[in-house]
Structure formats: C-alpha cells, structure tokens
PDB file of N, CA and C in Angstrom:
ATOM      1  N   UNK A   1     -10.491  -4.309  -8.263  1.00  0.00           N
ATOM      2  CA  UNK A   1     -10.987  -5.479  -8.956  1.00  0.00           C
ATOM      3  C   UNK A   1     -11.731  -6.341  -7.938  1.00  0.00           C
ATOM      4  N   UNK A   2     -12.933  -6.342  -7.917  1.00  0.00           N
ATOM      5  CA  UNK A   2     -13.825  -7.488  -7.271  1.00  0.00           C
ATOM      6  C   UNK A   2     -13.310  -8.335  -6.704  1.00  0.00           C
ATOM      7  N   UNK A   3     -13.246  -8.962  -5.650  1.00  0.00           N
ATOM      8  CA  UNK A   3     -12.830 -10.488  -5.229  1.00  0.00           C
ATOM      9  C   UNK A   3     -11.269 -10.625  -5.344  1.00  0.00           C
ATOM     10  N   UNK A   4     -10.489  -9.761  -5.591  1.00  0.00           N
ATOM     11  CA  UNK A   4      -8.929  -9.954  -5.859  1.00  0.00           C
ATOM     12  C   UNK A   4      -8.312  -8.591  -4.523  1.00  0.00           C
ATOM     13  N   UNK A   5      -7.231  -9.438  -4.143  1.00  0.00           N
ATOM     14  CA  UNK A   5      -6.647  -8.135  -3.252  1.00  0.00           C
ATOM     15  C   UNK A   5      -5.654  -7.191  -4.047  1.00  0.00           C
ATOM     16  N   UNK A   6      -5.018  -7.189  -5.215  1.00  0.00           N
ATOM     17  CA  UNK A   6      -5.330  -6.116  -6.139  1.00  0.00           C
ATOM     18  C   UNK A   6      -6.004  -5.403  -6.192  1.00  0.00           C
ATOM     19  N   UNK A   7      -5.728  -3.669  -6.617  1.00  0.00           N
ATOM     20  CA  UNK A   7      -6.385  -2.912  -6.682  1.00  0.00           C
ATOM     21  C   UNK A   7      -6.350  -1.614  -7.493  1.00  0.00           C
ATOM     22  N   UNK A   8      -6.770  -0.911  -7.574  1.00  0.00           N
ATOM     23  CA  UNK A   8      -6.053   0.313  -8.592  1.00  0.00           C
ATOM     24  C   UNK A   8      -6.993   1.278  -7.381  1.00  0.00           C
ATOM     25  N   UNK A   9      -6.005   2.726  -7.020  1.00  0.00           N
ATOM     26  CA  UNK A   9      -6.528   3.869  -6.334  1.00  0.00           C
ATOM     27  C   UNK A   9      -6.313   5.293  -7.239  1.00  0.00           C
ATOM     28  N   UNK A  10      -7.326   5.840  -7.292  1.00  0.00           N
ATOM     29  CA  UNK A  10      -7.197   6.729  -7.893  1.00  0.00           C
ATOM     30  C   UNK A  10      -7.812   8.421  -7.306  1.00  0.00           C
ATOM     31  N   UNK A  11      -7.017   9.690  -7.893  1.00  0.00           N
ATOM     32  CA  UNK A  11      -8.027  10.343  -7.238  1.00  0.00           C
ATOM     33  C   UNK A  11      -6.882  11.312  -8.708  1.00  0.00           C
ATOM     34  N   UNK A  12      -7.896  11.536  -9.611  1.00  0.00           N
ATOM     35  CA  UNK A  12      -7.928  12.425 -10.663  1.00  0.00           C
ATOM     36  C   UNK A  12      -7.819  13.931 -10.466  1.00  0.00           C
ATOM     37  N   UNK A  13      -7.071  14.850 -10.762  1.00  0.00           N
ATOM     38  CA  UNK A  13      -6.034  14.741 -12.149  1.00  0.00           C
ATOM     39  C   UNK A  13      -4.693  14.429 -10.966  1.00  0.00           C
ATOM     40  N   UNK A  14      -4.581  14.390  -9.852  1.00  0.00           N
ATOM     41  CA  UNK A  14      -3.350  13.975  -8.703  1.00  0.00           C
ATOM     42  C   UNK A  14      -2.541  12.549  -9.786  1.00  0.00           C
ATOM     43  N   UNK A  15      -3.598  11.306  -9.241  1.00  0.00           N
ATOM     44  CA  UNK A  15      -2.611  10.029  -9.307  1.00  0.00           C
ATOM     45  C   UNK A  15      -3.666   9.302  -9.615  1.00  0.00           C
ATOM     46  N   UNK A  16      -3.155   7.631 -10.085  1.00  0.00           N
ATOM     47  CA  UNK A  16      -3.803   6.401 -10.084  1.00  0.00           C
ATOM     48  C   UNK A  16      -2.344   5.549  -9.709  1.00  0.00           C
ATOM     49  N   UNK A  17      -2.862   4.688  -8.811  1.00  0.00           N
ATOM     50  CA  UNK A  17      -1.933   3.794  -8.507  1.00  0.00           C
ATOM     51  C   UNK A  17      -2.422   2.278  -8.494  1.00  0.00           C
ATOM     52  N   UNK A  18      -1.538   1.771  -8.608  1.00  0.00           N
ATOM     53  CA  UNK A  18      -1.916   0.042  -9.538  1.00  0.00           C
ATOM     54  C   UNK A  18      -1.085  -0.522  -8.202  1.00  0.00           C
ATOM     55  N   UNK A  19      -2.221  -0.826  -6.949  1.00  0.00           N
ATOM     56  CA  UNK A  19      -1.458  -1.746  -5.983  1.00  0.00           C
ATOM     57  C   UNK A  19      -1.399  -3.535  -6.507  1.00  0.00           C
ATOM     58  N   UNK A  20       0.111  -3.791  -6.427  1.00  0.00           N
ATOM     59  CA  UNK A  20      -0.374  -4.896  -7.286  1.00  0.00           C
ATOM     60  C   UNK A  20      -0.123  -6.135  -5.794  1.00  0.00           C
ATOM     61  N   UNK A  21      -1.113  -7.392  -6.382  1.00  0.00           N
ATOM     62  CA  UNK A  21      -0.734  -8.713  -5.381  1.00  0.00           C
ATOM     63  C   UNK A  21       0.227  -9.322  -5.508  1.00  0.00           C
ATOM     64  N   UNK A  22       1.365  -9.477  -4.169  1.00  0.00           N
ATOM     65  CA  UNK A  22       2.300 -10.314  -4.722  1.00  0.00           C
ATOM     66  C   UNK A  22       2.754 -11.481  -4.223  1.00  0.00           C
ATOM     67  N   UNK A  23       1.267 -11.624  -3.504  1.00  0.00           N
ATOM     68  CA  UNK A  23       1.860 -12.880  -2.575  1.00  0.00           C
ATOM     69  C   UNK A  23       0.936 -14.362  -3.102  1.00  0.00           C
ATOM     70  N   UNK A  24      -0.579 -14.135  -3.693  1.00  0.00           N
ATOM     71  CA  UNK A  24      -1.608 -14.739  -4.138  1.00  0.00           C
ATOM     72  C   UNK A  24      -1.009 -15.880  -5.203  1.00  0.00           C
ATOM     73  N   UNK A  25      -0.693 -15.259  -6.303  1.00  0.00           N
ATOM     74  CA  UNK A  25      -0.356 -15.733  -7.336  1.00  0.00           C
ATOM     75  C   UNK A  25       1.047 -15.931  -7.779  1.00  0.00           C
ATOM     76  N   UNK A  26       2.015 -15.912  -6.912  1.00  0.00           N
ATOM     77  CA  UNK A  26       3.549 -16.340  -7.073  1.00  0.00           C
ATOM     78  C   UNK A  26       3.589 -17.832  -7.273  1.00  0.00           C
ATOM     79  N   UNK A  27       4.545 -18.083  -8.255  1.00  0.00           N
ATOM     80  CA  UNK A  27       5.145 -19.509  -8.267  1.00  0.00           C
ATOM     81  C   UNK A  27       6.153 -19.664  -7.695  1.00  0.00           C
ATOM     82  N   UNK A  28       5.991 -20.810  -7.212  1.00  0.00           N
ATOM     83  CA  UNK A  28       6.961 -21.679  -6.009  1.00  0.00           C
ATOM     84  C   UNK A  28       8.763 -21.318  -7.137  1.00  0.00           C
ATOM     85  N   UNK A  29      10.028 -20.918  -6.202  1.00  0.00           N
ATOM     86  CA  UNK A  29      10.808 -20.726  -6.410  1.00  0.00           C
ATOM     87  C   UNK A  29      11.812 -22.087  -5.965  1.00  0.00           C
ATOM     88  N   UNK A  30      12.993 -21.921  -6.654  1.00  0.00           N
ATOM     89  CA  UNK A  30      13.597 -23.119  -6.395  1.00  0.00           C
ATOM     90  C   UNK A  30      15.116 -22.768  -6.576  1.00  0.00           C
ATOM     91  N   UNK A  31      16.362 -23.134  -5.837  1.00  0.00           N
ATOM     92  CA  UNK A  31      18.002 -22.945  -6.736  1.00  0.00           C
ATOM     93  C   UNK A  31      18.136 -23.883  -8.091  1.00  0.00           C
ATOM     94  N   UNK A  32      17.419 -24.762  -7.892  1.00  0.00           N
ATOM     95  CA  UNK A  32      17.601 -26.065  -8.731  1.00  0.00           C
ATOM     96  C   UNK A  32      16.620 -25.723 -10.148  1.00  0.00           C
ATOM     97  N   UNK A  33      16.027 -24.737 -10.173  1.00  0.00           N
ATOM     98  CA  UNK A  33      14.980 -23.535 -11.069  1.00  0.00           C
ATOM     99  C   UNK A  33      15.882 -24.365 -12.671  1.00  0.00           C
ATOM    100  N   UNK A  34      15.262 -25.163 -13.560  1.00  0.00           N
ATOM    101  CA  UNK A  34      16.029 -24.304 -15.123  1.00  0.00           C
ATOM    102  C   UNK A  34      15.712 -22.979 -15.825  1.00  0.00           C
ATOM    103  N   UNK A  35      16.381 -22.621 -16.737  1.00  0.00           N
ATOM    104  CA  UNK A  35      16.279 -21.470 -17.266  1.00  0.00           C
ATOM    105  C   UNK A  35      14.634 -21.507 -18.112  1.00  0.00           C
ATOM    106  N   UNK A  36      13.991 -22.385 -18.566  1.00  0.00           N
ATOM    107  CA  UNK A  36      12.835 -22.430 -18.534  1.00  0.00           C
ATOM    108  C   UNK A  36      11.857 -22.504 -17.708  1.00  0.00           C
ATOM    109  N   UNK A  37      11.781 -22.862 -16.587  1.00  0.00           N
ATOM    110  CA  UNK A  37      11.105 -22.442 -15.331  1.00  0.00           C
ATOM    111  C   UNK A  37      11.315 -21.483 -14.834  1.00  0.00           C
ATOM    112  N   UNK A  38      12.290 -20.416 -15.248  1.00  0.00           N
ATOM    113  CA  UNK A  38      12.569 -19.041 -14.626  1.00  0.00           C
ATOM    114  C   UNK A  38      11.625 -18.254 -16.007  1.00  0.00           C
ATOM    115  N   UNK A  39      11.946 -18.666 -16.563  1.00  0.00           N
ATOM    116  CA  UNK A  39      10.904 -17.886 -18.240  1.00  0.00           C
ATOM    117  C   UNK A  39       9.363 -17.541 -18.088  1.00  0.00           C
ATOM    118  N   UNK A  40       9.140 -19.175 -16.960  1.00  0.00           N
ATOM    119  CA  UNK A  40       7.383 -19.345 -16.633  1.00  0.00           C
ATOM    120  C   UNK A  40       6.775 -18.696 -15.141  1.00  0.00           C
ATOM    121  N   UNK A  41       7.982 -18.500 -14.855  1.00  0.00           N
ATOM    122  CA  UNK A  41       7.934 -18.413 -13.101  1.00  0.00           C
ATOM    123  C   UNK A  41       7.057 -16.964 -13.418  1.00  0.00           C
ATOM    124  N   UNK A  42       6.072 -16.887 -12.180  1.00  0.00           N
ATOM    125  CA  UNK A  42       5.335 -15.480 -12.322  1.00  0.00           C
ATOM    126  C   UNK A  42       5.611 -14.785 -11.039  1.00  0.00           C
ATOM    127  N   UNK A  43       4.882 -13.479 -10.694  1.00  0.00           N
ATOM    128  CA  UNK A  43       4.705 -13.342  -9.464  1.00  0.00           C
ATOM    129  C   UNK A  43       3.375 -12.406  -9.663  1.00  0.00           C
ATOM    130  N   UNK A  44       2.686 -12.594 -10.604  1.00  0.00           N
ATOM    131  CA  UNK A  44       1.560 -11.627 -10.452  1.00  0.00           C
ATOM    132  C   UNK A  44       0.705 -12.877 -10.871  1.00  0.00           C
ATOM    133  N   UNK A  45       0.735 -13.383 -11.649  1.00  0.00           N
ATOM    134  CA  UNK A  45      -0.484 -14.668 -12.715  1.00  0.00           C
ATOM    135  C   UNK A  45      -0.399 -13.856 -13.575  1.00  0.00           C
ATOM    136  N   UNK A  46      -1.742 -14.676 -14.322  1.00  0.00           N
ATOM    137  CA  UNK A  46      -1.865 -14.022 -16.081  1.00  0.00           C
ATOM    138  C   UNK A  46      -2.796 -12.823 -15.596  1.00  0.00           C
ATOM    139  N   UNK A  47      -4.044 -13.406 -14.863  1.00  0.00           N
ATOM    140  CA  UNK A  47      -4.899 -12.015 -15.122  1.00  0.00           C
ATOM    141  C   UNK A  47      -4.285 -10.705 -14.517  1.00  0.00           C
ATOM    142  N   UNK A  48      -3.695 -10.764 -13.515  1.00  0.00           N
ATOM    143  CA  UNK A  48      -3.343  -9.785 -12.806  1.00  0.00           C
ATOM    144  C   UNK A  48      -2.061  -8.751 -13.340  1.00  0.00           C
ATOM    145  N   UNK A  49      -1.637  -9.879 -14.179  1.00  0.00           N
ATOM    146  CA  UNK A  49      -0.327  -9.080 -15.413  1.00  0.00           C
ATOM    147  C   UNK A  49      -1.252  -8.549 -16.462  1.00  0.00           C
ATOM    148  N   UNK A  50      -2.158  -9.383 -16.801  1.00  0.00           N
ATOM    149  CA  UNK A  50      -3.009  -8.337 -18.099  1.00  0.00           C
ATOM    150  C   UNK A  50      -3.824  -7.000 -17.690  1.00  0.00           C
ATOM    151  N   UNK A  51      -3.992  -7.519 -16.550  1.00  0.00           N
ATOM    152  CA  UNK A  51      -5.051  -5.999 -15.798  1.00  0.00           C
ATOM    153  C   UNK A  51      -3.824  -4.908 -15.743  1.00  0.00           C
ATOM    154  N   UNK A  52      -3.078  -5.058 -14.895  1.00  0.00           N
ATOM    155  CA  UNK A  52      -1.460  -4.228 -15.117  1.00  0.00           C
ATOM    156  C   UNK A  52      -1.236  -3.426 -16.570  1.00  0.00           C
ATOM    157  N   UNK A  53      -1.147  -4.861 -17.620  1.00  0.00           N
ATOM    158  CA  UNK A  53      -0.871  -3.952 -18.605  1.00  0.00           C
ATOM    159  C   UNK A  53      -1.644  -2.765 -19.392  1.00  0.00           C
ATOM    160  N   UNK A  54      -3.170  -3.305 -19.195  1.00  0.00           N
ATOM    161  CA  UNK A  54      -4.288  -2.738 -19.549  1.00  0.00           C
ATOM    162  C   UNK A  54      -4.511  -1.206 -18.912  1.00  0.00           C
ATOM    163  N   UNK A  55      -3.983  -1.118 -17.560  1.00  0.00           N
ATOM    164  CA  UNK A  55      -4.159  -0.005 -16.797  1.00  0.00           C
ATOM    165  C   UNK A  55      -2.907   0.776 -17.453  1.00  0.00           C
ATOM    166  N   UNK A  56      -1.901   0.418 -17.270  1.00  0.00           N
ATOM    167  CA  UNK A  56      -0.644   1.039 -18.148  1.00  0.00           C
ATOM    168  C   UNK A  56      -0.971   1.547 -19.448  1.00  0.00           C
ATOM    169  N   UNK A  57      -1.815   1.317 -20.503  1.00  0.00           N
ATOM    170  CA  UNK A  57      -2.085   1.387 -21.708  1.00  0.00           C
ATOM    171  C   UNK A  57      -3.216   2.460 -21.374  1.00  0.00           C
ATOM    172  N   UNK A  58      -3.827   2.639 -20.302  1.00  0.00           N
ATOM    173  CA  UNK A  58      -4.995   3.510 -20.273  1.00  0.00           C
ATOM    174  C   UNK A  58      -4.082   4.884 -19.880  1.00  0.00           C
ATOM    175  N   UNK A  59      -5.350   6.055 -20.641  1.00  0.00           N
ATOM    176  CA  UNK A  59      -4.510   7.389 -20.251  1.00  0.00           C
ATOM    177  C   UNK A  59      -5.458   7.886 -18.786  1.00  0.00           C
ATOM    178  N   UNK A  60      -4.263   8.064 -18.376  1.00  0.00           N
ATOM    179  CA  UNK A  60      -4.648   8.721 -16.865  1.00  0.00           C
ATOM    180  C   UNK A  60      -3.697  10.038 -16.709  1.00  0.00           C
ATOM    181  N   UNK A  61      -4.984  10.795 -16.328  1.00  0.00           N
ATOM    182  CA  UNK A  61      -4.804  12.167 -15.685  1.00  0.00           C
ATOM    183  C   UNK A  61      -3.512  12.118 -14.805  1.00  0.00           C
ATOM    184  N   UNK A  62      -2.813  12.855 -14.403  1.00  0.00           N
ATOM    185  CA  UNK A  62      -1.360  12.521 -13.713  1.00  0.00           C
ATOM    186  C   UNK A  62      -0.613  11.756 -13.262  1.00  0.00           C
ATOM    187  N   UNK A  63      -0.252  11.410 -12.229  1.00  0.00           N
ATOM    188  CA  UNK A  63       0.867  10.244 -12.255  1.00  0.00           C
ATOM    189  C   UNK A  63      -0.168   8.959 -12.103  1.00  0.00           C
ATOM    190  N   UNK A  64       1.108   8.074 -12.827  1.00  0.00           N
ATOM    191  CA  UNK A  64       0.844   6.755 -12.667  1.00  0.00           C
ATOM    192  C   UNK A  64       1.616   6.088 -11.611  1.00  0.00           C
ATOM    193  N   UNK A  65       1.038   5.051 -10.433  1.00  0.00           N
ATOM    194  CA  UNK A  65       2.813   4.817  -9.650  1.00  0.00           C
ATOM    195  C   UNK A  65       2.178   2.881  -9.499  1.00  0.00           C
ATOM    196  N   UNK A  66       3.055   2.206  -9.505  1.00  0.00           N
ATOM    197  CA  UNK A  66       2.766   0.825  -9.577  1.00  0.00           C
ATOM    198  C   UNK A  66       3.384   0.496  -8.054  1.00  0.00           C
ATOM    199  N   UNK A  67       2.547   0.235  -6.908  1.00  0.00           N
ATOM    200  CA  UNK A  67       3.079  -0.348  -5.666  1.00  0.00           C
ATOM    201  C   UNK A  67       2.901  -1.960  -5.497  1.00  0.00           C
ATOM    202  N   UNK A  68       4.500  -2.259  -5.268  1.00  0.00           N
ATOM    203  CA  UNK A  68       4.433  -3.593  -4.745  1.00  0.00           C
ATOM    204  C   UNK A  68       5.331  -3.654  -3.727  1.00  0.00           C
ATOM    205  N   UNK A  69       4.693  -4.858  -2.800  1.00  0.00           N
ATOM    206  CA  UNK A  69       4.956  -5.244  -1.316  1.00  0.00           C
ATOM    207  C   UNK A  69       6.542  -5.832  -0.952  1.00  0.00           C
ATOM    208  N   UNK A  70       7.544  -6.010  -2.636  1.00  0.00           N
ATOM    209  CA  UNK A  70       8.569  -6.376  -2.595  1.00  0.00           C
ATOM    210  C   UNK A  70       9.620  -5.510  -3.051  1.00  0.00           C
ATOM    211  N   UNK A  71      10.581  -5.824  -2.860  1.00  0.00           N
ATOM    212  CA  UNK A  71      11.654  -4.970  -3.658  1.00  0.00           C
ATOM    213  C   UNK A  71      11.984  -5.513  -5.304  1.00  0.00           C
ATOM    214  N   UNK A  72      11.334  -4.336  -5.913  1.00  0.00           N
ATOM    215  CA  UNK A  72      11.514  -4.032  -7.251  1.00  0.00           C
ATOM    216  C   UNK A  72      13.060  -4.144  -8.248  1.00  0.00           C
ATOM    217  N   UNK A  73      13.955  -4.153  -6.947  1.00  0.00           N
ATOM    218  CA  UNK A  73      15.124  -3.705  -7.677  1.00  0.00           C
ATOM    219  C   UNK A  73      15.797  -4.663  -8.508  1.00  0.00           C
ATOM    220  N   UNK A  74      16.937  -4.261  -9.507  1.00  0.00           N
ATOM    221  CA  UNK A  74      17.458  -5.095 -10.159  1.00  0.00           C
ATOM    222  C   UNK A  74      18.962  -5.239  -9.848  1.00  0.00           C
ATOM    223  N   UNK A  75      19.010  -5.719  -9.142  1.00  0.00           N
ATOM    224  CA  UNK A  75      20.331  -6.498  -7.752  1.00  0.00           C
ATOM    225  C   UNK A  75      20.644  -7.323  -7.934  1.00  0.00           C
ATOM    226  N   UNK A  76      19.390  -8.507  -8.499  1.00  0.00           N
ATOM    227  CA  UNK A  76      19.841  -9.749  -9.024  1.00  0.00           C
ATOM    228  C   UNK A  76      20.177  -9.953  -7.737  1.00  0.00           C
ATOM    229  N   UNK A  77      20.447 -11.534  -7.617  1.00  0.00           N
ATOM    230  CA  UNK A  77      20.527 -12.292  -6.007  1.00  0.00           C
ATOM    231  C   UNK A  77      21.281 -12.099  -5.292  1.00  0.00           C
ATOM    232  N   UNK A  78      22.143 -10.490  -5.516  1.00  0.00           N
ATOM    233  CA  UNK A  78      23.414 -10.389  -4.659  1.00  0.00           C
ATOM    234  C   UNK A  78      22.678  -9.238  -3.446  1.00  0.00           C
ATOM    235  N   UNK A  79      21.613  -9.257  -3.665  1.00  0.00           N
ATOM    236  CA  UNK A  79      20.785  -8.678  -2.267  1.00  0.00           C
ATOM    237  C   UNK A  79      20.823  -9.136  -1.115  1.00  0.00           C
ATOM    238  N   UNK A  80      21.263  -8.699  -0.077  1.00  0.00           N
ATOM    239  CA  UNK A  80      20.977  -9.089   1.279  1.00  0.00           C
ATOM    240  C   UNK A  80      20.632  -8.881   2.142  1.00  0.00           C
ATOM    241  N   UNK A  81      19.512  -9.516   3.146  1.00  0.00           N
ATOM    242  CA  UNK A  81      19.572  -8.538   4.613  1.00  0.00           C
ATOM    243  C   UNK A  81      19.887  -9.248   5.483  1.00  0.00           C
ATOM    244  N   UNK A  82      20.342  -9.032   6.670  1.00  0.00           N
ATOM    245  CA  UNK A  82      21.284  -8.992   7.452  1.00  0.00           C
ATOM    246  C   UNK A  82      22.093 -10.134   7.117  1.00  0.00           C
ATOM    247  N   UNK A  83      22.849 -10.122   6.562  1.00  0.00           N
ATOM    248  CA  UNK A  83      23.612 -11.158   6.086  1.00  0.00           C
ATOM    249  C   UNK A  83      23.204 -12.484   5.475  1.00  0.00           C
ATOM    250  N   UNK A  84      21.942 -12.289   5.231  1.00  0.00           N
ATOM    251  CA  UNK A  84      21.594 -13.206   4.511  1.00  0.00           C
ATOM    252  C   UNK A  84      20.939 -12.925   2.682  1.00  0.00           C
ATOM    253  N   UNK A  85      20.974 -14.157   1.848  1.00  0.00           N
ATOM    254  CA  UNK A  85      20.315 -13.405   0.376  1.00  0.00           C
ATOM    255  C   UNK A  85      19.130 -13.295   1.054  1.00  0.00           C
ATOM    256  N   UNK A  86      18.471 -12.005  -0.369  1.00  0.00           N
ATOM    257  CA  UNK A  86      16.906 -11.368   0.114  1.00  0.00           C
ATOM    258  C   UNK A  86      16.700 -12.220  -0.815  1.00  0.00           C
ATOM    259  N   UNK A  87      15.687 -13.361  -0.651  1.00  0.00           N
ATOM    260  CA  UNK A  87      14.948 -13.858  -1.760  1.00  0.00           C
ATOM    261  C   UNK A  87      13.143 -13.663  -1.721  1.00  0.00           C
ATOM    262  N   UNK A  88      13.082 -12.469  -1.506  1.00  0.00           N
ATOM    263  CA  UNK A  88      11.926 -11.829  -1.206  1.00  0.00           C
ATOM    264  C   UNK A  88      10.970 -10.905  -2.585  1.00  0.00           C
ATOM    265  N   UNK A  89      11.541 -10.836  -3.497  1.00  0.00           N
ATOM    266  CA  UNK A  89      11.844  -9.725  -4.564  1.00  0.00           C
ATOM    267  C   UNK A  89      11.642 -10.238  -5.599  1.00  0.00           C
ATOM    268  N   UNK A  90      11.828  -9.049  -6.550  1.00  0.00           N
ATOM    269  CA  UNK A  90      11.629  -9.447  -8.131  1.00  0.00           C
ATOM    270  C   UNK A  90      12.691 -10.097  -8.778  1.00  0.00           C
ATOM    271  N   UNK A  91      13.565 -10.288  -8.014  1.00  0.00           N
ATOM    272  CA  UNK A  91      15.001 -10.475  -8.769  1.00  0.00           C
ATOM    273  C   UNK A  91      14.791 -12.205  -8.865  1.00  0.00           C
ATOM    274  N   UNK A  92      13.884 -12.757  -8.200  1.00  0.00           N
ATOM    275  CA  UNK A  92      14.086 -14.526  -8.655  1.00  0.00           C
ATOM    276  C   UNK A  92      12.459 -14.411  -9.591  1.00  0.00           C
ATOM    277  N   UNK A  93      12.229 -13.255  -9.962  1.00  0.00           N
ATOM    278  CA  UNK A  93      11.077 -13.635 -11.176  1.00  0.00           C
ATOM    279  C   UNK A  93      11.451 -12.338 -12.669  1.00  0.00           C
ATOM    280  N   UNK A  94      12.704 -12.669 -13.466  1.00  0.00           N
ATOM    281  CA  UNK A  94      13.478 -11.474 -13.564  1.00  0.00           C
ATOM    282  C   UNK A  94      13.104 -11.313 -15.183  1.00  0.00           C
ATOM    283  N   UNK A  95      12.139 -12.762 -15.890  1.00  0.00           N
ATOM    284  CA  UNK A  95      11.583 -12.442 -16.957  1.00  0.00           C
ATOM    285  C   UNK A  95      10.315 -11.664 -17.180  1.00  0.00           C
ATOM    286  N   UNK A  96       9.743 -11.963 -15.890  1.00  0.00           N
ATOM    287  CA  UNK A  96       8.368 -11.211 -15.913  1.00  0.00           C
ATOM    288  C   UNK A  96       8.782  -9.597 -15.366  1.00  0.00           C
ATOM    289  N   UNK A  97       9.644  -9.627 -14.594  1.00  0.00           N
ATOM    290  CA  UNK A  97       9.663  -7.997 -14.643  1.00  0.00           C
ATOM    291  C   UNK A  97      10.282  -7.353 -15.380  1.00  0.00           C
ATOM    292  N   UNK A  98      10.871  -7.952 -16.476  1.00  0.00           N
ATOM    293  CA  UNK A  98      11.469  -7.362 -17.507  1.00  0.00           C
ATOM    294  C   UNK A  98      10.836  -7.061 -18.537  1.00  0.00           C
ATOM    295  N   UNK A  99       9.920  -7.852 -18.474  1.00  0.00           N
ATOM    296  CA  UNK A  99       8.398  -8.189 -19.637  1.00  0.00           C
ATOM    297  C   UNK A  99       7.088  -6.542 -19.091  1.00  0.00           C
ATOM    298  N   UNK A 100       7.742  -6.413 -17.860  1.00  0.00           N
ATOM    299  CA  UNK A 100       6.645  -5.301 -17.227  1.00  0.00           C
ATOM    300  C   UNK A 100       7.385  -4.205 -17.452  1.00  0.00           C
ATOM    301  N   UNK A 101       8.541  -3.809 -17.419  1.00  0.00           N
ATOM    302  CA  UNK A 101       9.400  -2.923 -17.398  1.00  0.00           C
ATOM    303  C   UNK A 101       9.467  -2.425 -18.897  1.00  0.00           C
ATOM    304  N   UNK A 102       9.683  -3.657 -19.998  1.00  0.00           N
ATOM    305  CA  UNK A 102       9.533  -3.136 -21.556  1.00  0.00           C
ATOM    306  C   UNK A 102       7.893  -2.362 -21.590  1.00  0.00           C
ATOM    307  N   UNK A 103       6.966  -3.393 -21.489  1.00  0.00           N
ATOM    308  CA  UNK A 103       5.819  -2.499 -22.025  1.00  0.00           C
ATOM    309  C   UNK A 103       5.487  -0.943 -22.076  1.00  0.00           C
TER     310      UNK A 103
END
C-alpha cells in the first residue's frame, strides 16, 4: 500500500502475506482503560483493518499468513517476560482481535 508501512507480499500459487503495522496506528493504552475504551481501542486503525479484511475476503492462490511484530496470543495479561507483564501484544486490544479472528 503506497505511503503506509503495511504491506501485502506475495509470490503466487506459494503464499500472500498481509504484513500488518502495529506500531503507526495503536491507541494509547491505559489500567484505568473502561470497558468502552477497550471496545474502541485499535491497534491497526480503520483503514488498515479494512485493507486486512478485504485481502482476507480475496481468493488467493495458496497460503494466506498475516505477520505481526507482536504477540498474537490469547494469554490475556497473564503474559510475562522476565518477570514482568508483556504489555506489548494483542491481549490489551482483545476486541479488535477478536473482531479479526471472527471474520
């Protein structure tokens, strides 16, 4: 995508991969967060979630693989590294990757 560090790589009928940005367009995180600011909280934006979904919806020749620069997992905040929480991840933006995960 032009002007965005997002990207999609492809090399047909192998793979397409949807590198996504995850540092550009994140909203500021907080403990003090309500459950409606966790609803709005992003970590991609709008366009970069619609391009996502749009590429997902397209048929591509063999695999599809979605790379991001964080941990994906669903750990929820009991993640840690070296003894500390990972608040690095998808787990403090857990509506939007759930919203990516249904589609």
């Amino acid at each position: 995508v032009v002007g965005e560090l997002y990207f999609i790589e492809e090399k047909p009928p192998v793979y397409s991969i949807f590198v996504l940005d995850t540092r550009s367009y994140r909203s500021a995180t907080s403990s003090s967060s309500s459950s409606s600011d966790e609803r709005r909280r992003t970590m991609l934006g709008d366009r970069q979630k619609m391009e996502l979904k749009a590429w997902l919806s397209r048929d591509v020749e063999g695999w599809k693989v979605i790379a991001s620069s964080v941990m994906w997992h669903d750990r929820g905040l009991d993640a840690t590294y070296n003894g500390k929480p990972y608040l690095d991840g998808w787990a403090l933006y857990p509506e939007e990757r759930e919203e990516i995960l249904a589609f």
